[in-house]
Protein backbone atom coordinates (compact mmCIF):
# COMPACT_ATOMS: atom_id res chain seq x y z
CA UNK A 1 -29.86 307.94 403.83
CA UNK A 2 -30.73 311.95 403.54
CA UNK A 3 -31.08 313.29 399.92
CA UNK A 4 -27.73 314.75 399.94
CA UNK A 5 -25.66 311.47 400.48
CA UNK A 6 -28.01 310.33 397.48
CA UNK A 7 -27.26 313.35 395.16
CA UNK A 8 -23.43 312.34 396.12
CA UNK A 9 -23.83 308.64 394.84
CA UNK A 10 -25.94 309.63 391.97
CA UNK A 11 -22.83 312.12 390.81
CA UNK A 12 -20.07 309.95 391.57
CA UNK A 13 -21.60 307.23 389.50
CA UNK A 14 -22.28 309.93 386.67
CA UNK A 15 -18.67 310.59 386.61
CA UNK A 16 -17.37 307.41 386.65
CA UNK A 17 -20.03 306.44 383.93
CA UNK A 18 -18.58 309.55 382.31
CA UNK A 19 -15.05 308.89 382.61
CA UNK A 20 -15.43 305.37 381.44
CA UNK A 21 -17.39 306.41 378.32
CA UNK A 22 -14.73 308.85 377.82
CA UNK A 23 -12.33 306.47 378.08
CA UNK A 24 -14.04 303.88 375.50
CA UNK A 25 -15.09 306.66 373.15
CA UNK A 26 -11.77 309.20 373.14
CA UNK A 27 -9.18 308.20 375.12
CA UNK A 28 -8.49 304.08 374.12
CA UNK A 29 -8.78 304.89 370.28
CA UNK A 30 -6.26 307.39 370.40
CA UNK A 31 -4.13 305.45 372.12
CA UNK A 32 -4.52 302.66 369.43
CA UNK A 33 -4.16 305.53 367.07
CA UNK A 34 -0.96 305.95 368.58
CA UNK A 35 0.26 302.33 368.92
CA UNK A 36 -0.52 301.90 365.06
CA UNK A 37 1.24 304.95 363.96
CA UNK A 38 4.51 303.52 366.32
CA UNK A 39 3.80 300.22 364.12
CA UNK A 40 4.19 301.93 360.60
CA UNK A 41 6.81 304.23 361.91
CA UNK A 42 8.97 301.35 362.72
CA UNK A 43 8.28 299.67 359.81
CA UNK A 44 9.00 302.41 357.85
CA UNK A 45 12.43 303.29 359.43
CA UNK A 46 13.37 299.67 359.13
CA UNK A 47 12.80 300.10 355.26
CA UNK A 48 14.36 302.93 355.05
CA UNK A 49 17.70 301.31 356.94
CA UNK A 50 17.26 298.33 354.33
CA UNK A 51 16.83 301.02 351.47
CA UNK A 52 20.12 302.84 352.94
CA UNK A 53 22.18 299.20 352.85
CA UNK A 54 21.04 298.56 349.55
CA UNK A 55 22.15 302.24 348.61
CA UNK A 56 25.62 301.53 350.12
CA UNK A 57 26.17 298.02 348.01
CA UNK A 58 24.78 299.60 344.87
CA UNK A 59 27.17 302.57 345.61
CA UNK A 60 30.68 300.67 346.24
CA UNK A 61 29.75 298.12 343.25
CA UNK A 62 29.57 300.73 340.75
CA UNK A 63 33.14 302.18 342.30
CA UNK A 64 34.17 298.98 341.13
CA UNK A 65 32.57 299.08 337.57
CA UNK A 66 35.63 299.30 335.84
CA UNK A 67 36.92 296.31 337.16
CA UNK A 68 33.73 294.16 336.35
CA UNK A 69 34.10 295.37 332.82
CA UNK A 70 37.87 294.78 332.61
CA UNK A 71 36.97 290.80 333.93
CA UNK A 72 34.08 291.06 331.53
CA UNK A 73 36.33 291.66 328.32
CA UNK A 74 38.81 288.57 329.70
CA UNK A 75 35.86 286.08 330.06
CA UNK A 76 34.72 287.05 326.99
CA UNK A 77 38.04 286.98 324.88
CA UNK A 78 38.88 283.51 326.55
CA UNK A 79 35.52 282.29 325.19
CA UNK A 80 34.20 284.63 322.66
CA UNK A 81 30.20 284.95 321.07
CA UNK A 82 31.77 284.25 317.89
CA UNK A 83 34.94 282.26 315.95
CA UNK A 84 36.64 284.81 315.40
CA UNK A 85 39.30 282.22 314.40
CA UNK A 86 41.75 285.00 312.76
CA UNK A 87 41.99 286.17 316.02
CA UNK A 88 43.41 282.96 317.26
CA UNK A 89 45.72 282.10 314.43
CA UNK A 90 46.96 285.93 314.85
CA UNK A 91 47.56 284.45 319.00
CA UNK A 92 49.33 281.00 317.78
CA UNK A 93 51.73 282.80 315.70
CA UNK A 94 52.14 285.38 318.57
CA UNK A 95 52.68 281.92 321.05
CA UNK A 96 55.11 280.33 318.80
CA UNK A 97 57.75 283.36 318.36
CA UNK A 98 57.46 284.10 321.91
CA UNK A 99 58.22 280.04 322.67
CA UNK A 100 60.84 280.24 319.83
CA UNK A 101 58.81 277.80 317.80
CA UNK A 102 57.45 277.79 314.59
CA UNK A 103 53.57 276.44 313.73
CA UNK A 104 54.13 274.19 310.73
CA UNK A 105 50.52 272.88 310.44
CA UNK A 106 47.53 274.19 311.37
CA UNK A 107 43.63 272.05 311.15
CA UNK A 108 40.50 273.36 312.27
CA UNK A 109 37.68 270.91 312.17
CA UNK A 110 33.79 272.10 312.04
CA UNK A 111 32.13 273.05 315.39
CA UNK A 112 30.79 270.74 317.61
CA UNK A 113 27.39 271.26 319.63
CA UNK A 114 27.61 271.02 323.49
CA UNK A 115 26.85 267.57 324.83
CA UNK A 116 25.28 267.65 328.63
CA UNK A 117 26.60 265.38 330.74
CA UNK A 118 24.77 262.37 332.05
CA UNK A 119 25.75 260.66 335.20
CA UNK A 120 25.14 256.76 334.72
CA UNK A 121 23.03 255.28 337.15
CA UNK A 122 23.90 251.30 337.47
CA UNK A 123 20.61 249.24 336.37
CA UNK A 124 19.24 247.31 339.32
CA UNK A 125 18.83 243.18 338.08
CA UNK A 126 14.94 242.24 338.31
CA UNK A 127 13.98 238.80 339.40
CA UNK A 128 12.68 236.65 336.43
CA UNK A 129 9.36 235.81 336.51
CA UNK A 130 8.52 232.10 337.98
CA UNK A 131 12.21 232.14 339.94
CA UNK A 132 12.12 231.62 343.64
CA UNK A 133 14.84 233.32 345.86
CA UNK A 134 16.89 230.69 347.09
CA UNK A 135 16.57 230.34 350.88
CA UNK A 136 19.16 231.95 352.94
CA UNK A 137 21.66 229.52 354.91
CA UNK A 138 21.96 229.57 358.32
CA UNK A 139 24.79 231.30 360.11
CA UNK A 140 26.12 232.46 356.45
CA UNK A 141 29.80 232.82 356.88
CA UNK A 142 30.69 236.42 356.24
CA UNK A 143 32.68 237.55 353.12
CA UNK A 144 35.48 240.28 353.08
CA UNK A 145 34.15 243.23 351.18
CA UNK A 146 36.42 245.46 349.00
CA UNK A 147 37.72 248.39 350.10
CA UNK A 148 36.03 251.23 348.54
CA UNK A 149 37.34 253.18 345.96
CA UNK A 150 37.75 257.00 345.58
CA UNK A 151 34.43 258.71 345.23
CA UNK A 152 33.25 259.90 342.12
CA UNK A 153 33.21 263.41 341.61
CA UNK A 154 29.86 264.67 341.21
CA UNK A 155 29.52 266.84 337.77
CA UNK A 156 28.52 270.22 337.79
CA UNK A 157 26.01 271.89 334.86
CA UNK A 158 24.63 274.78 334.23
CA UNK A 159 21.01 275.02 332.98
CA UNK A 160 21.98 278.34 331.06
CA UNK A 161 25.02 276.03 329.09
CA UNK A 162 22.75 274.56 325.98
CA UNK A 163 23.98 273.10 323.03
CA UNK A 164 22.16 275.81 320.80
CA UNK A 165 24.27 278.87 322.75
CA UNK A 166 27.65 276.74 323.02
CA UNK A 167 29.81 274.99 320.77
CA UNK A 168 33.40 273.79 320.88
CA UNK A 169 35.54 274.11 317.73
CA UNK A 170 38.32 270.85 317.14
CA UNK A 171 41.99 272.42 316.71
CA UNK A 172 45.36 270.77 315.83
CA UNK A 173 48.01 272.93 315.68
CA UNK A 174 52.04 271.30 315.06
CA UNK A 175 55.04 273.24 315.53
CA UNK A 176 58.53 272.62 315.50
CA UNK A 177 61.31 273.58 317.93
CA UNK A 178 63.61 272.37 320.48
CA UNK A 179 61.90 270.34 323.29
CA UNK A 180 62.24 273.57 326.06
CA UNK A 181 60.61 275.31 323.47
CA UNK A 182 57.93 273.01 323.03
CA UNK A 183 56.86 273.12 326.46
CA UNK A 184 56.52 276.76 326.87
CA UNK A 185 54.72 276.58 323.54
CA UNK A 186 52.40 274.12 325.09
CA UNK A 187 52.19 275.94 328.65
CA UNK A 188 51.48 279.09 326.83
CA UNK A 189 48.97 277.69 324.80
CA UNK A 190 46.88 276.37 327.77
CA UNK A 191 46.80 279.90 329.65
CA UNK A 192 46.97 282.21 326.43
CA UNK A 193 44.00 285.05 326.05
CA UNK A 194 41.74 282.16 324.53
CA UNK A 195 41.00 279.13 326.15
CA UNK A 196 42.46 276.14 325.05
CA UNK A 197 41.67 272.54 326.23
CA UNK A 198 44.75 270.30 324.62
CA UNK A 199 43.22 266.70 324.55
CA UNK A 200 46.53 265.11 323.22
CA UNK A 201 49.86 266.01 323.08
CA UNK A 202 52.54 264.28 320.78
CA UNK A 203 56.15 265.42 321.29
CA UNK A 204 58.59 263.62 318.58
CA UNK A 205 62.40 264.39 317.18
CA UNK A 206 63.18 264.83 314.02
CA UNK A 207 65.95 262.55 312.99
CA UNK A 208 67.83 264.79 310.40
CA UNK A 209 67.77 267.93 312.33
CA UNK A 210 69.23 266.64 316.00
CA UNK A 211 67.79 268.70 318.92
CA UNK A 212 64.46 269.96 316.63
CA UNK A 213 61.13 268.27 317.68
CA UNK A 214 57.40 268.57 316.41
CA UNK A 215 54.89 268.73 318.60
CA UNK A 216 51.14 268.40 317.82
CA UNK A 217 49.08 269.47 320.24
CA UNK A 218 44.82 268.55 320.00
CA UNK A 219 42.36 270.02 321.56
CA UNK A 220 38.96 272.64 321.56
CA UNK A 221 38.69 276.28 322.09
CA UNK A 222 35.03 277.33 322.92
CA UNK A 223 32.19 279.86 321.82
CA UNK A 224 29.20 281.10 323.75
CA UNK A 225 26.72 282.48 321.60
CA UNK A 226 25.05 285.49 322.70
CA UNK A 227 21.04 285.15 321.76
């Protein structure tokens, strides 16, 4: 091989040494450069779209403000932070003359602290100490098994519902009136501005005044203290 062919190979391998180092030292970190910044640019647009969404919610929920204040003020007259008793009697006396009746006695009883509900588990029967299980006979003749009853509906609490924030105050309210009367009395009662949850309900005539009845109606309206 003459010196020229040599000085040819010698070059070529310079250049691809050069190219390669190029490559390794310029060329692949820009394109991971590039790759990275494609990364956080995607990342950031997807934020942004997320930030835009949450823009959008916060946007048509405050157009609709007024009407989570207006269902505000009706949650909290039907069970107010306070008594504010003179409220109610002022709505009893409002319920009565538009029922046509007339509230003839009125008792309310001192509050009562909110009880949590306990769901009873049946006890399970342990074997007494020293008894054998009696042996199982063979071939035990099957034995008809009871249709089961409706299930139990499960109770639903809420951890925020304490007896130190929520208390339910004992009313019994009687009024007198003809028996249609009564009944709106009653209906109005149970879906009036304060909420009212009638426990009994006595509906009797009165014998010198034919047509008249008194109705007592028991039950609790509620308060949710605000701490």
């Amino acid at each position: 091989m003459d010196k020229t062919k040599i000085w040819i190979l010698a070059s070529a391998i310079v250049m691809v040494g050069i190219l390669a180092l190029g490559w390794f030292v310029g060329v692949d970190p820009q394109l991971k450069a590039k790759a990275s910044t494609d990364e956080q640019r995607v990342s950031v647009e997807a934020q942004n779209t997320a930030t835009e969404l949450a823009i959008v919610k916060l946007k048509k929920d405050f157009e609709s403000i007024d009407e989570l204040k207006t269902e505000l003020a009706g949650l909290r007259s039907s069970i107010p932070a306070a008594g504010e008793l003179p409220d109610f009697l002022t709505q009893l006396d409002n319920l009565a003359a538009g029922s046509k009746t007339k509230v003839i006695s009125l008792t309310v009883s001192e509050a009562i602290p909110y009880t949590v509900p306990a769901t009873a588990v049946p006890p399970v029967a342990a074997p007494v100490d020293g008894e054998e299980s009696a042996e199982p006979e063979a071939d035990p003749v099957a034995e008809p098994v009871a249709p089961e009853g409706p299930a139990v509906p499960t109770t639903i609490t809420d951890p925020r519902i304490t007896p130190e924030n929520f208390v339910a105050i004992p009313v019994d309210v009687t009024v007198e009136g003809e028996r249609d009367a009564a009944r709106s009395f009653i209906d109005k009662l149970q879906h009036g501005p304060r909420l009212f949850m009638a426990t009994s309900i006595a509906i009797m005539p009165i014998e010198e005044r034919p047509g008249i009845f008194t109705t007592q109606v028991t039950g609790y309206v509620y308060v949710l203290l605000q701490k």
